[in-house]
Structure formats: C-alpha cells, structure tokens
C-alpha atoms as a PDB file:
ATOM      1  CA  UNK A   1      97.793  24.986  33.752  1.00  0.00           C
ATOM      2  CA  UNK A   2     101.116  24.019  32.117  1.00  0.00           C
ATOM      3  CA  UNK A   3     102.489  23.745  35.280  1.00  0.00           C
ATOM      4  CA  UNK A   4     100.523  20.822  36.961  1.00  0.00           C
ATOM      5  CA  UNK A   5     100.140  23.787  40.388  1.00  0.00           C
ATOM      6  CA  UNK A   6      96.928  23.825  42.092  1.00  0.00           C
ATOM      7  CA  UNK A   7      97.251  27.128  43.871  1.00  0.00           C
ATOM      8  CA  UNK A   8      94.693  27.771  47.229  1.00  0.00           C
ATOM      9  CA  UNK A   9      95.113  31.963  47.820  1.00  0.00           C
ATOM     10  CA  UNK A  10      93.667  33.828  50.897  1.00  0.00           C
ATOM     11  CA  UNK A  11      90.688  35.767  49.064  1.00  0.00           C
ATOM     12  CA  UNK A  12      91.124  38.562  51.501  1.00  0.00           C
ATOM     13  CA  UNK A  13      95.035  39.034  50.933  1.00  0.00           C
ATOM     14  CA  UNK A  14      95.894  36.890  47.652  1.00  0.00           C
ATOM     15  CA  UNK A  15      98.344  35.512  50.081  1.00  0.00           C
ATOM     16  CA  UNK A  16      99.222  31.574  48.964  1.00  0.00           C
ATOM     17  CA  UNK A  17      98.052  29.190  51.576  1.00  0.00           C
ATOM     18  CA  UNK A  18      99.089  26.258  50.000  1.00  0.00           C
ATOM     19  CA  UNK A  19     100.188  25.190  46.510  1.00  0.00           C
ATOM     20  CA  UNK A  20     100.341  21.503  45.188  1.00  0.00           C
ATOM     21  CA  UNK A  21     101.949  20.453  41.847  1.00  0.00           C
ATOM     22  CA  UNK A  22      99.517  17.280  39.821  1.00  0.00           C
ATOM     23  CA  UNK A  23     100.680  14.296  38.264  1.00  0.00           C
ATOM     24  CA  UNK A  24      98.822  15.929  35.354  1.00  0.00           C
ATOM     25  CA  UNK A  25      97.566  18.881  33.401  1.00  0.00           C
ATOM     26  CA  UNK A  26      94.289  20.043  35.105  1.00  0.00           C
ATOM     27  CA  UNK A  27      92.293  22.384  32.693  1.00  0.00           C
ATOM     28  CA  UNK A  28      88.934  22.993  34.565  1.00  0.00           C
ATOM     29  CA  UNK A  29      88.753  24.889  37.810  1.00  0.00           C
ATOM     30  CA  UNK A  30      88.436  23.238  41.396  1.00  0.00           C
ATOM     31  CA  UNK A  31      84.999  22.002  43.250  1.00  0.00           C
ATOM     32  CA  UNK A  32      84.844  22.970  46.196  1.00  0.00           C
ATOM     33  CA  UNK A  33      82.470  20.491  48.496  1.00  0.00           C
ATOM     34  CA  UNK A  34      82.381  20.074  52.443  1.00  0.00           C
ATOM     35  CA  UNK A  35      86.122  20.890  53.103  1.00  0.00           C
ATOM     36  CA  UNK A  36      87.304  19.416  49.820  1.00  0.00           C
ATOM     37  CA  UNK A  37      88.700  20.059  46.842  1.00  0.00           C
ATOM     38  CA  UNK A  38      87.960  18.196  43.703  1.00  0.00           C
ATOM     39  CA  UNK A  39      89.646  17.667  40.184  1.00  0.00           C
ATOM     40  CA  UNK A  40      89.513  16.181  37.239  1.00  0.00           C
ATOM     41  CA  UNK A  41      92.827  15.538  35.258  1.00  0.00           C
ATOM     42  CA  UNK A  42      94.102  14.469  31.704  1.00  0.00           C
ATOM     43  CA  UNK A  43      95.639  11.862  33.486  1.00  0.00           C
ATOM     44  CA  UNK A  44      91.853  10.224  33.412  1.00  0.00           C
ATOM     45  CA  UNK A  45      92.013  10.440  37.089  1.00  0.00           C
ATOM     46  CA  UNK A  46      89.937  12.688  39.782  1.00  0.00           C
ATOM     47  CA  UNK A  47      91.285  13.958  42.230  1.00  0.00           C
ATOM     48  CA  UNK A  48      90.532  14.796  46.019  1.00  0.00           C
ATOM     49  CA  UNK A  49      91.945  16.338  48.363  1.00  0.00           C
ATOM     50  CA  UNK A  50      91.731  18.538  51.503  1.00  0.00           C
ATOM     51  CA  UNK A  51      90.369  22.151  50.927  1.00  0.00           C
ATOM     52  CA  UNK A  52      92.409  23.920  53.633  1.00  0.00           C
ATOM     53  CA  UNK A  53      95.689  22.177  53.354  1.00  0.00           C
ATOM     54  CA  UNK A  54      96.130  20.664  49.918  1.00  0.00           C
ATOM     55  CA  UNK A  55      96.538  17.037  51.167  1.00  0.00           C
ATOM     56  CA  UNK A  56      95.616  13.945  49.014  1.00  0.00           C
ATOM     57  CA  UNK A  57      92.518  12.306  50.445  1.00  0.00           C
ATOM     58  CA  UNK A  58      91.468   9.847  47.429  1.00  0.00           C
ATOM     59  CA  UNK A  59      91.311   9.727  43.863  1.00  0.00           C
ATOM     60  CA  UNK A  60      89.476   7.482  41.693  1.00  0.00           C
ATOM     61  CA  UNK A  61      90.329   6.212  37.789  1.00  0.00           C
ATOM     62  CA  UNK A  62      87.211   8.025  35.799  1.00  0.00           C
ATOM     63  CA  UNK A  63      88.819   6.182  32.612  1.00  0.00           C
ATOM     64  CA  UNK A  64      88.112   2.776  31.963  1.00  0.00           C
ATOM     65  CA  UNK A  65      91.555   1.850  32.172  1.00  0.00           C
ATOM     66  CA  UNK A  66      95.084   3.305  32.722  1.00  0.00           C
ATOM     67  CA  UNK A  67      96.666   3.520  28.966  1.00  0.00           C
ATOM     68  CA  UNK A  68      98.627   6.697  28.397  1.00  0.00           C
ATOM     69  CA  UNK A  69      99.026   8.597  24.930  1.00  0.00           C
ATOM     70  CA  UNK A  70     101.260  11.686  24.114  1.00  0.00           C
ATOM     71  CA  UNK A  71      99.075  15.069  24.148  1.00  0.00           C
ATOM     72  CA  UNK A  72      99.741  18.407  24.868  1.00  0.00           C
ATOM     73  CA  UNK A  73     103.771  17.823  25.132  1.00  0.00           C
ATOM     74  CA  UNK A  74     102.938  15.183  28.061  1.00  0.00           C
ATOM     75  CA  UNK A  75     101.578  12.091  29.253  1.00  0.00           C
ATOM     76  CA  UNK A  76      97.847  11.770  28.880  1.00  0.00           C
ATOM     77  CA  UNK A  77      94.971   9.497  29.252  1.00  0.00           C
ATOM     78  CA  UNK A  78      93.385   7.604  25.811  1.00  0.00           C
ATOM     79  CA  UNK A  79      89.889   9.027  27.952  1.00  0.00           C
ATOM     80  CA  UNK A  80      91.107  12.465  29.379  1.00  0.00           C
ATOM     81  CA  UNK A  81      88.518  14.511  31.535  1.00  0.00           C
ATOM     82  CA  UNK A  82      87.120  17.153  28.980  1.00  0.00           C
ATOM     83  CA  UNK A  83      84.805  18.105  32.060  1.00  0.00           C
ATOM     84  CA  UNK A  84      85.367  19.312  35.397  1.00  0.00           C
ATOM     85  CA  UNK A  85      83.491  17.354  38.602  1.00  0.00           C
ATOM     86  CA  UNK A  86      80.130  17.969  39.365  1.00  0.00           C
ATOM     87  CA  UNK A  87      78.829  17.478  43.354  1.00  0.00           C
ATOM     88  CA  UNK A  88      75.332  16.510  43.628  1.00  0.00           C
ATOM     89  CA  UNK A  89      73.405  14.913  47.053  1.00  0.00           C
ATOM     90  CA  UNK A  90      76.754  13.871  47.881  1.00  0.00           C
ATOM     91  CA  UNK A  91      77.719  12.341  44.633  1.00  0.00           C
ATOM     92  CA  UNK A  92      80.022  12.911  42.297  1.00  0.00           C
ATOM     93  CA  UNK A  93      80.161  13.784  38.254  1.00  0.00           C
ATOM     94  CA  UNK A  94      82.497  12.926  35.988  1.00  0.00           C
ATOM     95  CA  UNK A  95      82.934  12.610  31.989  1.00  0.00           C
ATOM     96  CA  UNK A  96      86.241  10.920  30.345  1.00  0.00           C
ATOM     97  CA  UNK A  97      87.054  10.568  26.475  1.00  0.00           C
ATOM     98  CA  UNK A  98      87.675  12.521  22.998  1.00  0.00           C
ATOM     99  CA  UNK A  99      84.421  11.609  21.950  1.00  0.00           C
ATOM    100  CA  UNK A 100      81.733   8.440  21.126  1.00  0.00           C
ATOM    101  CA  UNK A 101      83.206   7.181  18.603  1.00  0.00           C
ATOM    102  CA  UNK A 102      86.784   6.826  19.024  1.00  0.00           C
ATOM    103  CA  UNK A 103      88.664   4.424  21.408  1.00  0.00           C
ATOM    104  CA  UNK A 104      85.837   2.923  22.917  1.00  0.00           C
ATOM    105  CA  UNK A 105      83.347   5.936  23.251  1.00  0.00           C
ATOM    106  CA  UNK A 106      82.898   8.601  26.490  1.00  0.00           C
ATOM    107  CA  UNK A 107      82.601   7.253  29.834  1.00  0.00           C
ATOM    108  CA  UNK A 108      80.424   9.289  32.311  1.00  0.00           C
ATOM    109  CA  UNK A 109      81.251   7.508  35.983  1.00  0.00           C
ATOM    110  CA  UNK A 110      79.439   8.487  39.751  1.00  0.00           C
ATOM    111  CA  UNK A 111      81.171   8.227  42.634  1.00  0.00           C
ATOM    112  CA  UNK A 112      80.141   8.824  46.384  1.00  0.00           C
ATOM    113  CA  UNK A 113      81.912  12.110  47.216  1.00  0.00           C
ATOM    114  CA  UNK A 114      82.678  11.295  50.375  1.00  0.00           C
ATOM    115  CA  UNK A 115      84.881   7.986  49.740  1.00  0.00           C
ATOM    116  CA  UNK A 116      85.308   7.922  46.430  1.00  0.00           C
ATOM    117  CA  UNK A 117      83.635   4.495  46.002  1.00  0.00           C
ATOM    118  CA  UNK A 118      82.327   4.206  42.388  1.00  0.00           C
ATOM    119  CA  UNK A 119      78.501   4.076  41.973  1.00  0.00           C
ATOM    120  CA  UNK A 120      77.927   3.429  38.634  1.00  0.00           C
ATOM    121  CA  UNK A 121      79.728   4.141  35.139  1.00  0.00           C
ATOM    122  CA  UNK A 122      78.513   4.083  31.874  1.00  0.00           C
ATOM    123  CA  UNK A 123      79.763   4.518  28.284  1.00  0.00           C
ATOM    124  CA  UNK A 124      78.383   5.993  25.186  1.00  0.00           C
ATOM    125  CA  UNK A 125      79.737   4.729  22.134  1.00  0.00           C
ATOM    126  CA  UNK A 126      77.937   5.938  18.564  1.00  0.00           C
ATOM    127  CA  UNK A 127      78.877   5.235  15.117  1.00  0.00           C
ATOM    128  CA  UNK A 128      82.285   6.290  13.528  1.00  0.00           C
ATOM    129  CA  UNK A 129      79.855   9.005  11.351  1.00  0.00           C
ATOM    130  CA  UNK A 130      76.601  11.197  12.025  1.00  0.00           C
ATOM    131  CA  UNK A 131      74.895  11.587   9.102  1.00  0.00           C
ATOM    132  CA  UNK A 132      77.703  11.014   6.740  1.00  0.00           C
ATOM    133  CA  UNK A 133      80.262  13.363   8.530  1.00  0.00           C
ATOM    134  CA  UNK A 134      83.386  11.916   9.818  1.00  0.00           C
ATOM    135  CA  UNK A 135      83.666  14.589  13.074  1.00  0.00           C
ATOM    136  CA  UNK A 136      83.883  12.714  15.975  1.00  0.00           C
ATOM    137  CA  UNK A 137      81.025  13.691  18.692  1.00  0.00           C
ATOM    138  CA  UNK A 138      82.231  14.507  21.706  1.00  0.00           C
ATOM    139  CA  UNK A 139      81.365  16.208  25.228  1.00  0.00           C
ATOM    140  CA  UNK A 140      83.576  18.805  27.109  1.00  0.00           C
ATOM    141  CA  UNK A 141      81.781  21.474  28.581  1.00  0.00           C
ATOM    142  CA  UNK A 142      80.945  22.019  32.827  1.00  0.00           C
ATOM    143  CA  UNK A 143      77.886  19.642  34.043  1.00  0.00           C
ATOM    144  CA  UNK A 144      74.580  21.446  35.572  1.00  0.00           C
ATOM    145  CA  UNK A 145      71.697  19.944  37.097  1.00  0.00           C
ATOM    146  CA  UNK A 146      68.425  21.557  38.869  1.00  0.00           C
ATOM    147  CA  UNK A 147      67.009  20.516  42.646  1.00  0.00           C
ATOM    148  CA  UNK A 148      64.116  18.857  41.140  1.00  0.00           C
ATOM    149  CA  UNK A 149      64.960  16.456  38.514  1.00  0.00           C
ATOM    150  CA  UNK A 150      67.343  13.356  39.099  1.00  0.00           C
ATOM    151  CA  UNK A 151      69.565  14.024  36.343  1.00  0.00           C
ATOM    152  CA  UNK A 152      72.892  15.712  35.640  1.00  0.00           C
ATOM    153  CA  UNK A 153      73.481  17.940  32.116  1.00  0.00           C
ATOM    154  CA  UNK A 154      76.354  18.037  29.658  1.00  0.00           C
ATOM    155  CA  UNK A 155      76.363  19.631  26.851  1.00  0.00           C
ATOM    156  CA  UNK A 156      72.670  19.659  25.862  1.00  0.00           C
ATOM    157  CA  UNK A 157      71.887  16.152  27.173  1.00  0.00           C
ATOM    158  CA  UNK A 158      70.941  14.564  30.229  1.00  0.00           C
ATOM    159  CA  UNK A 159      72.412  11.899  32.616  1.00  0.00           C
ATOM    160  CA  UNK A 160      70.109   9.241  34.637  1.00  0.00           C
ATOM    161  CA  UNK A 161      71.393  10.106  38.345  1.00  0.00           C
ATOM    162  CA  UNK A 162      70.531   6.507  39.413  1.00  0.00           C
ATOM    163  CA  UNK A 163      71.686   4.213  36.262  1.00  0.00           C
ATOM    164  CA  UNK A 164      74.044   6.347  34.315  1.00  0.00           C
ATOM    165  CA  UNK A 165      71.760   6.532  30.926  1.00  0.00           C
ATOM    166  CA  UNK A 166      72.445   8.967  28.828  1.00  0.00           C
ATOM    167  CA  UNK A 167      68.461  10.665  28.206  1.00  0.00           C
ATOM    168  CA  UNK A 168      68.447  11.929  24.298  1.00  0.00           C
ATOM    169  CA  UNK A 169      65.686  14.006  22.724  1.00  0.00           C
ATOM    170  CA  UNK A 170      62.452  11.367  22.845  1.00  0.00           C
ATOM    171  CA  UNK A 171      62.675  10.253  26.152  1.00  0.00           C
ATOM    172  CA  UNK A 172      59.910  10.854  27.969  1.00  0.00           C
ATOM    173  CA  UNK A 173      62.204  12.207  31.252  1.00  0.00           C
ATOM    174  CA  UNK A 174      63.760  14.256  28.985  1.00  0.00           C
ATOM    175  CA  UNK A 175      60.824  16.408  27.830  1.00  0.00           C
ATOM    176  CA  UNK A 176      59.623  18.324  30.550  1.00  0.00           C
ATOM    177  CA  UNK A 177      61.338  20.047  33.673  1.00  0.00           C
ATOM    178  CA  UNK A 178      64.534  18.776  32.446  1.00  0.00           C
ATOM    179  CA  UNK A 179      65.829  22.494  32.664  1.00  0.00           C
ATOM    180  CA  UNK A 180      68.456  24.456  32.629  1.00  0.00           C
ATOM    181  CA  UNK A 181      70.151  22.855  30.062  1.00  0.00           C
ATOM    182  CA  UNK A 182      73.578  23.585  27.850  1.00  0.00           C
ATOM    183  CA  UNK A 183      73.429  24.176  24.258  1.00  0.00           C
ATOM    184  CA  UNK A 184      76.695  25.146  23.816  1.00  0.00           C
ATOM    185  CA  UNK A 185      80.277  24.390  25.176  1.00  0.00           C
ATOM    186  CA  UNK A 186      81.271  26.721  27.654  1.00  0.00           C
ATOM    187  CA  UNK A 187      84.923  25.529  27.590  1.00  0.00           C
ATOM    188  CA  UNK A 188      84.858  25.662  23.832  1.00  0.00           C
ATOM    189  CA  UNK A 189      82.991  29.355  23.533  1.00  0.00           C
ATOM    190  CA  UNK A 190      85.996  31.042  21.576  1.00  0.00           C
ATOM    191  CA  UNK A 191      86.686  28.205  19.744  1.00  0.00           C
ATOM    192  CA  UNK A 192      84.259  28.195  16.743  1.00  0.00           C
ATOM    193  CA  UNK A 193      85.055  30.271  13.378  1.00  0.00           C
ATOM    194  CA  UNK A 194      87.610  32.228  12.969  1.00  0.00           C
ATOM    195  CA  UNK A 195      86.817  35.917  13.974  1.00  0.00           C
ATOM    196  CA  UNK A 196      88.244  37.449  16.934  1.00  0.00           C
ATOM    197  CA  UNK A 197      87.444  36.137  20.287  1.00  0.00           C
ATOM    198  CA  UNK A 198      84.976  39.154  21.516  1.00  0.00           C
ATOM    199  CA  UNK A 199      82.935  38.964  18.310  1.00  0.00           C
ATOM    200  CA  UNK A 200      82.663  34.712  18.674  1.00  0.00           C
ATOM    201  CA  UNK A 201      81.581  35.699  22.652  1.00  0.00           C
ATOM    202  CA  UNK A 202      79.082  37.855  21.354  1.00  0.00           C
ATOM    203  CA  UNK A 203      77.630  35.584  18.866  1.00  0.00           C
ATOM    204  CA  UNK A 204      77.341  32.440  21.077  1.00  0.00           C
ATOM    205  CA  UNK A 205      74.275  34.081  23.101  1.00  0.00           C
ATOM    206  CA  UNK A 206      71.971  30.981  23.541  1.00  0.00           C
ATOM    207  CA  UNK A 207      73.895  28.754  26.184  1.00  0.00           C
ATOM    208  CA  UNK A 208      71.010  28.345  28.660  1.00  0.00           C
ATOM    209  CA  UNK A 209      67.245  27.873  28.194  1.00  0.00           C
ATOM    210  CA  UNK A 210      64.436  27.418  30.320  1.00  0.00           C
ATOM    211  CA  UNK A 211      62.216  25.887  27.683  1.00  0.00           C
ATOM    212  CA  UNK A 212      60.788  29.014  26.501  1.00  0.00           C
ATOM    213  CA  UNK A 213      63.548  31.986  25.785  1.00  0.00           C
ATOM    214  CA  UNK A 214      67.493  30.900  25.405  1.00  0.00           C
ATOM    215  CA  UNK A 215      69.904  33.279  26.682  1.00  0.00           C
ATOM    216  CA  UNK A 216      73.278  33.527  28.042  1.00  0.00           C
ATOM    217  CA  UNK A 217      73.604  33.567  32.091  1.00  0.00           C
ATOM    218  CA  UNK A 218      75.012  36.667  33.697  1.00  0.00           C
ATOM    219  CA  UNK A 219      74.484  35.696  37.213  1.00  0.00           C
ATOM    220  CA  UNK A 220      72.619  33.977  39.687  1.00  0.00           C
ATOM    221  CA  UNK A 221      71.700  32.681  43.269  1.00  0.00           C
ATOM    222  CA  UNK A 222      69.473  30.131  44.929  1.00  0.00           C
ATOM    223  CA  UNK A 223      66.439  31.810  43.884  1.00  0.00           C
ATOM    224  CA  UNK A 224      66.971  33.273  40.177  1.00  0.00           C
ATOM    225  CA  UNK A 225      68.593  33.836  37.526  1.00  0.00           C
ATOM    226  CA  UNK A 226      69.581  37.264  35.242  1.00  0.00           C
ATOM    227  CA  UNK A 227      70.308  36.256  31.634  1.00  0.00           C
ATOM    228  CA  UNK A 228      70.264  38.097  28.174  1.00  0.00           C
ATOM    229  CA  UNK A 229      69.414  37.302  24.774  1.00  0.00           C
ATOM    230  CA  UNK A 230      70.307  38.609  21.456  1.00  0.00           C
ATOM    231  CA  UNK A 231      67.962  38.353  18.731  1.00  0.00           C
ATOM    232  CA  UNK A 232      71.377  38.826  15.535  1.00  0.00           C
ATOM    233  CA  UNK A 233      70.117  40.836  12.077  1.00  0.00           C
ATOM    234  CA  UNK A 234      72.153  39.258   9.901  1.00  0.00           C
ATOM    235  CA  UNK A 235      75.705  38.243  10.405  1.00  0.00           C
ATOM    236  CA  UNK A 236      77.919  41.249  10.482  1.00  0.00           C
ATOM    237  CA  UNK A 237      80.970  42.730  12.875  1.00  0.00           C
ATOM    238  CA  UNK A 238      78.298  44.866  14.396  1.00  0.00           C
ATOM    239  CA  UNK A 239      75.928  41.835  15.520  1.00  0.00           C
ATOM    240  CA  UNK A 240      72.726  44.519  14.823  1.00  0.00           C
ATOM    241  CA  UNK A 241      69.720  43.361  15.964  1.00  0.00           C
ATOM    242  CA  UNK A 242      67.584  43.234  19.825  1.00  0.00           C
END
C-alpha cells in the first residue's frame, strides 16, 4: 500500500505479470470486470485499466473537485475514496469523503464501466452533530447489492441505482427485499475498542442480515450463502455464549 504498486501475479506460479506504481495510495483491493481492473485512490480519482497488462484505459474524478490536503505522509484528496468500486449491470460504484459533515459532505458518483462517462453523482451532507455528538458520520466500508433490487449498499444504507438517493430507514424501498445489507465496517472491523485484534474479530459477529438472523459471512456462491452467529453472555475474553 505505501508503495503506490498494483501488483497482477500468475495464481498458478505467484510469478509477477505485471506491476504498476499509482499516483496515489490505493487501500482497497482491485475489481476485476470484463478484462479490467478497477481502483479507487486517495487521490479522489478511480482508476481503470487493462486486466492483463496493467495499461491505463480511463479514470474518472469521483471527488467533486481536485483540491489536495496532506494525509498519510502524502498528497491526498479533501474527498478520498474510503470505498473500493463496485460493478453492477455495467455500472460503476463509487463513494468519496471523510464524512457528511465536513468539507462539503460524501459524494457517492456512477459511472458507465465501460467508458467511464459519469451517470449521476450525488452528495450527502448532514449536520455538523447527531444528536449532540460532535463525531463526524462517515462511510468507508466495501459496497454490496442483490440481483433483484435496484440499489447499491454501504454501510447499512442504500443507494437509488437510477438517481443517486441515498434510501434511510422510512423509505418505503428501503423496507422490504432491500437485503443483504452491512451493519458494520468491514474495513474498520479491528478498529473499535481497544482489546486485541482476534477478540474485536470475534465480537463484531453481526455484519450481514437477511432480515431475520444477523451473522457474519463465511462464504458464498451464486446460489447461497454459509454464515454464523454468536449469541455473547456477557462481555468477557472468553465471548461465552451460542
């Protein structure tokens, strides 16, 4: 990551194909979609390029404007991707910005996959508090979306595939179908508390739900998913309980 490297390996050998250094930091891994290679950088920009050799095909400004601030002993954007880029029908997903309230909100942007011609974009910008506390909302985490609704998830809230509206709790899309959705922040799992890493893994067990049990994915393919669920008995090193 420090590095700037995208780095494409043989799966078969680990033998490097092809290696390409960034303009910028790149903290979520690659999508992969019909031969290319997408990603989303603190520069505020995404990225494409070509799957099997690394060339630049396109990129696109996800920000709302080029301004650059000092982070992470570099260059970054004022609205750096906290996401990665999500492919759906052909269209791309991507989220850029600290949080809501703070230098102009989060801007979640589409953009035709293919070209990288921008299809909508849309900001959400809250108050500078939430019920009195001054922590700024904000949004990293890895989108997800099911075949049968036309909406994208971040997070624990859903995106309008056709207009860019965020859908909160209330809206009558939102209610039903609108599954799976996050709860948590995947990126952000091992960041909460302060007790080792394996014990804050265990604990953060409800990341997915299906509107009637919430557990934490272990795998899946086209046709189902295997998840578990822990049911804590009180807080304690040993995380007792079913």
């Amino acid at each position: 990551i420090d590095s700037n490297c995208i780095i494409a390996t043989e799966v078969s050998t680990g033998k490097i194909v092809w290696q390409k250094s960034m303009p910028t930091r790149v903290d979520f891994a690659p999508t992969i979609f019909n031969g290319m290679c997408f990603l989303a950088g603190k520069d505020g920009w995404a990225y494409c390029l070509d799957a099997k050799s690394g060339a630049s095909i396109y990129q696109v400004l996800g920000a709302p404007k080029e301004r650059y601030i000092g982070g992470q002993e570099k260059l970054e954007s004022m609205w750096p991707a906290p996401t990665d880029i999500f492919i759906k029908d052909g269209i791309g997903y991507i989220s850029n910005g600290f949080g809501a309230n703070i230098h102009g909100g989060s801007r979640f942007m589409a953009f035709d996959a293919a070209t990288g011609k921008n299809i909508w974009a849309n900001c959400l910008v809250t108050a500078e508090t939430i019920g009195g506390s001054p922590g700024a909302p904000h949004y990293p985490g890895i989108f997800t979306a099911t075949k049968s609704t036309e909406a994208v998830f971040l997070n624990g809230f859903g995106i309008d595939t056709k207009t860019g509206e965020v859908l909160k709790e209330g809206n009558k899309n939102y209610r039903e179908g609108f599954t799976p959705f996050l709860k948590g922040k995947i990126d952000s799992l091992l960041e909460f508390g302060n007790s080792l890493g394996r014990i804050n893994e265990d604990r953060a067990h409800d990341l997915f739900s299906n509107g009637k049990v919430a557990g934490r994915c272990l795998a899946f393919d086209e046709n189902s998913s295997l998840a578990f669920t822990f049911k804590p008995k009180g807080e304690s090193f040993l995380n007792t309980g079913e």
